[in-house]
PDB file of N, CA and C in Angstrom:
ATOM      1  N   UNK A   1      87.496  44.258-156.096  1.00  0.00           N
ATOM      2  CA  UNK A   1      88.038  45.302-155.235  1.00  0.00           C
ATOM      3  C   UNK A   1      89.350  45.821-155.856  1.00  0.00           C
ATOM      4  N   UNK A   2      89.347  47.020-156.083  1.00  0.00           N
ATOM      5  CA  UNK A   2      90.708  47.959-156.598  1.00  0.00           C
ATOM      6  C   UNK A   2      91.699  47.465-155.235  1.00  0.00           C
ATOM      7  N   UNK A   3      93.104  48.121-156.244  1.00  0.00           N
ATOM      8  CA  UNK A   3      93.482  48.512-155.189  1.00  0.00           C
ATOM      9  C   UNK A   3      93.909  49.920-154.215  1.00  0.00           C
ATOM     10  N   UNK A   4      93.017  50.795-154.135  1.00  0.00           N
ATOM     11  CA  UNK A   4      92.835  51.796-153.329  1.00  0.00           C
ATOM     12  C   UNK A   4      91.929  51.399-152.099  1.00  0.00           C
ATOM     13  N   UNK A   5      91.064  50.497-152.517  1.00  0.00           N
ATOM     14  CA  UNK A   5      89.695  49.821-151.871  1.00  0.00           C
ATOM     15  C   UNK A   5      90.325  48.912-150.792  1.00  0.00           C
ATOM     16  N   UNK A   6      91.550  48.250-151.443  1.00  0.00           N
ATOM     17  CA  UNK A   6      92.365  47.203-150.664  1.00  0.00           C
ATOM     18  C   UNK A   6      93.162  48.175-149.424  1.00  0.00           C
ATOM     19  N   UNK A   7      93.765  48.838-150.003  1.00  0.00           N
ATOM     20  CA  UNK A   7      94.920  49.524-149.031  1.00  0.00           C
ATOM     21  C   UNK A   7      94.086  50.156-147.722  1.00  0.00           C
ATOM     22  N   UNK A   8      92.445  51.014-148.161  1.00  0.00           N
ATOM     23  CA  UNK A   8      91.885  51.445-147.326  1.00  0.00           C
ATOM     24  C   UNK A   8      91.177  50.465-146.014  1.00  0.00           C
ATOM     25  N   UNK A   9      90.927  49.303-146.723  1.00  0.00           N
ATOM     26  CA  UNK A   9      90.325  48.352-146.108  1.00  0.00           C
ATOM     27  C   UNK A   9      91.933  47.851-144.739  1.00  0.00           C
ATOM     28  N   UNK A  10      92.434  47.688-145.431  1.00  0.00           N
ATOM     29  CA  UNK A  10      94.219  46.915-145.021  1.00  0.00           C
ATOM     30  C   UNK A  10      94.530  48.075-143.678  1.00  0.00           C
ATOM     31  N   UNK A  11      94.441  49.376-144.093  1.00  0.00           N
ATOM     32  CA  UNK A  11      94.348  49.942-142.997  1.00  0.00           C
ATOM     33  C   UNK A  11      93.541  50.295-141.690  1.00  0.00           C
ATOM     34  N   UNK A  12      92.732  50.098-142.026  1.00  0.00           N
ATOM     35  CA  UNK A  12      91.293  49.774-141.154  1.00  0.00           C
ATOM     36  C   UNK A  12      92.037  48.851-140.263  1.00  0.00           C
ATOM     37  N   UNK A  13      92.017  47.995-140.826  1.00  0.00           N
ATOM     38  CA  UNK A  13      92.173  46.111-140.130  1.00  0.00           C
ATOM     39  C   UNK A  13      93.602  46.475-139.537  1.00  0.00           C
ATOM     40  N   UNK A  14      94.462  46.961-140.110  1.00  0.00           N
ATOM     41  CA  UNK A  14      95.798  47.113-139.157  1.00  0.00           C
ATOM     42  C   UNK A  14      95.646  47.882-137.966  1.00  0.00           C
ATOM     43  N   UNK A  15      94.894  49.085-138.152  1.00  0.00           N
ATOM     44  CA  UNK A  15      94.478  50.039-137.047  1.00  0.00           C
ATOM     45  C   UNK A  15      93.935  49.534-135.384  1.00  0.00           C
ATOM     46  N   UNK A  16      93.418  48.571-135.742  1.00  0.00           N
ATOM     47  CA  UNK A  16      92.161  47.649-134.971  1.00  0.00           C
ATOM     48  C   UNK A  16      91.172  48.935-134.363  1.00  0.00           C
ATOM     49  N   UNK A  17      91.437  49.785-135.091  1.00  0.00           N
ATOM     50  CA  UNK A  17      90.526  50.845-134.027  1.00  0.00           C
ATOM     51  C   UNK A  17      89.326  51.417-134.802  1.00  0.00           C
ATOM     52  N   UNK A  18      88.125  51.935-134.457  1.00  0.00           N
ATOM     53  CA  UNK A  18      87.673  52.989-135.607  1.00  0.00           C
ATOM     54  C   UNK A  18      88.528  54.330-135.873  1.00  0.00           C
ATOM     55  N   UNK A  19      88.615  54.415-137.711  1.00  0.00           N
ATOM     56  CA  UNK A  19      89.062  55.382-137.536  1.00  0.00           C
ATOM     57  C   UNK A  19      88.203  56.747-138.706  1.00  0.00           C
ATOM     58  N   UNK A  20      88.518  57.916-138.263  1.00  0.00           N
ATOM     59  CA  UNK A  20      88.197  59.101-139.123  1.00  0.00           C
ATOM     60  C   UNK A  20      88.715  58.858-141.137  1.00  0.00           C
ATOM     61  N   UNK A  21      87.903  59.521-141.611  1.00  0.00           N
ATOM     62  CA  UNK A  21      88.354  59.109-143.183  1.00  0.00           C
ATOM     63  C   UNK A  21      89.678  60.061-143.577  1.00  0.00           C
ATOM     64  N   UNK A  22      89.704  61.014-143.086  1.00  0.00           N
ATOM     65  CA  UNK A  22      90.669  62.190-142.954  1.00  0.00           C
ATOM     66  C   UNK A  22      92.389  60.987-142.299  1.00  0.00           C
ATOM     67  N   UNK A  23      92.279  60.322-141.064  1.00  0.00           N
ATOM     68  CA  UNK A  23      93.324  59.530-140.921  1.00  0.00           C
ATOM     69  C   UNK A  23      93.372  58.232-141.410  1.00  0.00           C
ATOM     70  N   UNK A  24      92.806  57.883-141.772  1.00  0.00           N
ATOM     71  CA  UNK A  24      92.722  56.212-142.894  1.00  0.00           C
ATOM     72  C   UNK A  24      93.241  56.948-144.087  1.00  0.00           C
ATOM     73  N   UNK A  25      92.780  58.186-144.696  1.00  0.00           N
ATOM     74  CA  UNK A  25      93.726  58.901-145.947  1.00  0.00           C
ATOM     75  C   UNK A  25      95.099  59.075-145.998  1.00  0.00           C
ATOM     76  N   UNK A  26      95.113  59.708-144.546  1.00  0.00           N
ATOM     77  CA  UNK A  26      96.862  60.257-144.330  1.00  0.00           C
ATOM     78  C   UNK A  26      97.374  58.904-144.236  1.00  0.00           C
ATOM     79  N   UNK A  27      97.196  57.491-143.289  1.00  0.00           N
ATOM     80  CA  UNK A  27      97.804  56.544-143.206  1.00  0.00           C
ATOM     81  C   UNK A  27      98.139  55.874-144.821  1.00  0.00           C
ATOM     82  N   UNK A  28      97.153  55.624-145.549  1.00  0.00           N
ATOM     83  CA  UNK A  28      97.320  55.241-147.041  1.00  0.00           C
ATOM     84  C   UNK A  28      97.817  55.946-147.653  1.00  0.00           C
ATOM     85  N   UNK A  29      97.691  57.007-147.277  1.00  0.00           N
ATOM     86  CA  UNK A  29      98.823  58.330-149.162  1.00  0.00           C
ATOM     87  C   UNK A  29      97.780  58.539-149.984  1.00  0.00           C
ATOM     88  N   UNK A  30      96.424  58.317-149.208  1.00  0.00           N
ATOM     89  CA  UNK A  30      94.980  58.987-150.468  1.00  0.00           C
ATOM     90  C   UNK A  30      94.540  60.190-150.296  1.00  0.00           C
ATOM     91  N   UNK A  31      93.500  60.236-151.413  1.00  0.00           N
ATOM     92  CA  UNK A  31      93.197  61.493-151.391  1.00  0.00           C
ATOM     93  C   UNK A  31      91.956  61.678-150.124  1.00  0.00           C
ATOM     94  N   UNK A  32      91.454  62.628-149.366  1.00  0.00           N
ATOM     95  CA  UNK A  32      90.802  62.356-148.109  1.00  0.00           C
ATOM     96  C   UNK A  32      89.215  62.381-149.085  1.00  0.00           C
ATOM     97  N   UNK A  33      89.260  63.076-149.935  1.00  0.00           N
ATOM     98  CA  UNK A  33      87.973  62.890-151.010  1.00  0.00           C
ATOM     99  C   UNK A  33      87.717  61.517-151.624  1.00  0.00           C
ATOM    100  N   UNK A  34      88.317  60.919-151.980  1.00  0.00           N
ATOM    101  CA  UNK A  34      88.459  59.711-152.986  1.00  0.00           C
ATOM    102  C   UNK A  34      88.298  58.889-151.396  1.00  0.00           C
ATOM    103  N   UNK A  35      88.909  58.836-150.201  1.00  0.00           N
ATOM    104  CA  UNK A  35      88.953  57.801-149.066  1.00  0.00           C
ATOM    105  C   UNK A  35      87.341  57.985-148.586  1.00  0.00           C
ATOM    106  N   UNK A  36      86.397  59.002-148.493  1.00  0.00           N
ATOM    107  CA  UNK A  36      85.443  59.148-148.129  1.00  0.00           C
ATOM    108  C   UNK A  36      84.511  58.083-149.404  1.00  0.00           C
ATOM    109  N   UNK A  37      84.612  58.313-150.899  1.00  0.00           N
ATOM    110  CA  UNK A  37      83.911  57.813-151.275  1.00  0.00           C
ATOM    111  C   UNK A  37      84.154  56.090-151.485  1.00  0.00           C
ATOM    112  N   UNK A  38      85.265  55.465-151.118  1.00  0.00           N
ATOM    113  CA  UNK A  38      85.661  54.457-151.090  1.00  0.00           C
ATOM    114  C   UNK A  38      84.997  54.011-149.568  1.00  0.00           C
ATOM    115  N   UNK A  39      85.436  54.495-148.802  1.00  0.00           N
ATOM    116  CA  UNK A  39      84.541  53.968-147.276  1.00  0.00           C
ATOM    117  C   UNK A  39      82.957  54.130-147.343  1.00  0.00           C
ATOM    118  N   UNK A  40      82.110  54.858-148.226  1.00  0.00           N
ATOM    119  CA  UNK A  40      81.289  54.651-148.543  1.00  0.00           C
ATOM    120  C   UNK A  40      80.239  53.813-149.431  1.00  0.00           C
ATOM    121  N   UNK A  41      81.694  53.181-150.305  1.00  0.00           N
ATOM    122  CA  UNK A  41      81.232  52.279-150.985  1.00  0.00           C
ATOM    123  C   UNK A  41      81.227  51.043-150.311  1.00  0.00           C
ATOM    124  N   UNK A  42      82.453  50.829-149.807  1.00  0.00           N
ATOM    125  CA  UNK A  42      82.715  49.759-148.587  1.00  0.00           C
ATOM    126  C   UNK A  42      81.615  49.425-147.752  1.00  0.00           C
ATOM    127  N   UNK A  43      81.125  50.183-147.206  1.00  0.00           N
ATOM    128  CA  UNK A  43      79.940  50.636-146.599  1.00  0.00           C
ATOM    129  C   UNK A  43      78.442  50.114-147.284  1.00  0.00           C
ATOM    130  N   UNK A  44      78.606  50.197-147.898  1.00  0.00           N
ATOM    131  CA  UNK A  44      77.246  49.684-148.823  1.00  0.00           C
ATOM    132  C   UNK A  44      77.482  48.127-149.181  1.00  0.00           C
ATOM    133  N   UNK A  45      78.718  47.662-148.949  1.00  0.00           N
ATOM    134  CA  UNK A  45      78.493  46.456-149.432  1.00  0.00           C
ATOM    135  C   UNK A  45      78.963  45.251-148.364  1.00  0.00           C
ATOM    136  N   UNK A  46      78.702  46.289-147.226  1.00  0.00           N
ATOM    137  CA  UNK A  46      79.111  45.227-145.343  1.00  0.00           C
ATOM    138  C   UNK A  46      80.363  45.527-145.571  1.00  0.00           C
ATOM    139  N   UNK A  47      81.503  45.347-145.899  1.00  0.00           N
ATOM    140  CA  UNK A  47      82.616  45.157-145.253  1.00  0.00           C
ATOM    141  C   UNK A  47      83.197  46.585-144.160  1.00  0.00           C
ATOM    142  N   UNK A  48      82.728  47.319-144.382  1.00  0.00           N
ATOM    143  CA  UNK A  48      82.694  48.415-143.124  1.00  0.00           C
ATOM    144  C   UNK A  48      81.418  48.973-142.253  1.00  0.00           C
ATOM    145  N   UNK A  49      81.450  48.956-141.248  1.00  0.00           N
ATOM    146  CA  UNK A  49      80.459  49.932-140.420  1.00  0.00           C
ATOM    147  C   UNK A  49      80.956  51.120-139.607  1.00  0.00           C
ATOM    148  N   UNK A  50      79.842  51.501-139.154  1.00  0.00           N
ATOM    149  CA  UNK A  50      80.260  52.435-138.808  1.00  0.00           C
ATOM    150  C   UNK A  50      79.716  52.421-136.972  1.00  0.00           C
ATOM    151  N   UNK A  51      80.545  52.460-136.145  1.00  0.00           N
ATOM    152  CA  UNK A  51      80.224  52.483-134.854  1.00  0.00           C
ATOM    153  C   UNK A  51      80.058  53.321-134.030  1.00  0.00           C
ATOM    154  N   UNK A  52      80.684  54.375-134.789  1.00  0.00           N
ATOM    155  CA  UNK A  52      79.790  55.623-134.550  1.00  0.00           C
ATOM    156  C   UNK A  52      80.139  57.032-135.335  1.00  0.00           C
ATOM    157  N   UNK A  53      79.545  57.948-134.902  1.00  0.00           N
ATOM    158  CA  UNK A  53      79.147  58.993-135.848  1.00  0.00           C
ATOM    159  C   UNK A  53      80.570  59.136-136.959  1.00  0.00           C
ATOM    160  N   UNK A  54      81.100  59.055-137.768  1.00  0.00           N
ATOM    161  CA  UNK A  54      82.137  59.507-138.837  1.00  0.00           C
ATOM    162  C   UNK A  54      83.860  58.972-138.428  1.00  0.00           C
ATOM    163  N   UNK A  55      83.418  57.735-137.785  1.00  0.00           N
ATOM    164  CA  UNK A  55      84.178  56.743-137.861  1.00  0.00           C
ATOM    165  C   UNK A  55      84.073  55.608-138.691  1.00  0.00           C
ATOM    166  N   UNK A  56      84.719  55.027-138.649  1.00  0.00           N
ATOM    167  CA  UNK A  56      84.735  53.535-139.615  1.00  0.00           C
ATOM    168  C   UNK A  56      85.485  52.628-139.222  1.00  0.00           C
ATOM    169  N   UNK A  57      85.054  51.277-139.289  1.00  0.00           N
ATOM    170  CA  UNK A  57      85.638  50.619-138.808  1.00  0.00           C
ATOM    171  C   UNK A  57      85.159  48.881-139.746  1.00  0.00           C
ATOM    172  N   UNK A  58      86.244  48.087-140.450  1.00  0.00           N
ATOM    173  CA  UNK A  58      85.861  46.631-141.131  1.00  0.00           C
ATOM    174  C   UNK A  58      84.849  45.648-139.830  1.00  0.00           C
ATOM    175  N   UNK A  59      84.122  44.981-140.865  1.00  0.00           N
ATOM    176  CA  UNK A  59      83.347  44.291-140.208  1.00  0.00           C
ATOM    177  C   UNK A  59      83.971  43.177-139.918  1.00  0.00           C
TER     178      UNK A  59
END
């Protein structure tokens, strides 16, 4: 795991909430492009789901 992968994940888990990829970006200082394909990768490998439609949230 990078660390962009870390910080996105780190924010998730601090949040306790689901959140949009657009505000998991602004909270980290990423790019909202690069945070989409990182939560998607996340995503593919369990450590995020999704609970509902274009939220995210760590498993």
């Amino acid at each position: 795991m990078d660390a962009k992968e870390k910080a996105v994940l780190d924010v998730l888990k601090k949040e306790g909430k689901p959140m949009r990829p657009g505000d998991v970006a602004e909270k980290a200082g990423l790019d909202k492009a690069a945070v989409a394909k990182i939560i998607d990768k996340l995503k593919k490998e369990g450590k995020v789901a999704s609970p509902k439609r274009c939220f995210y949230a760590p498993v």
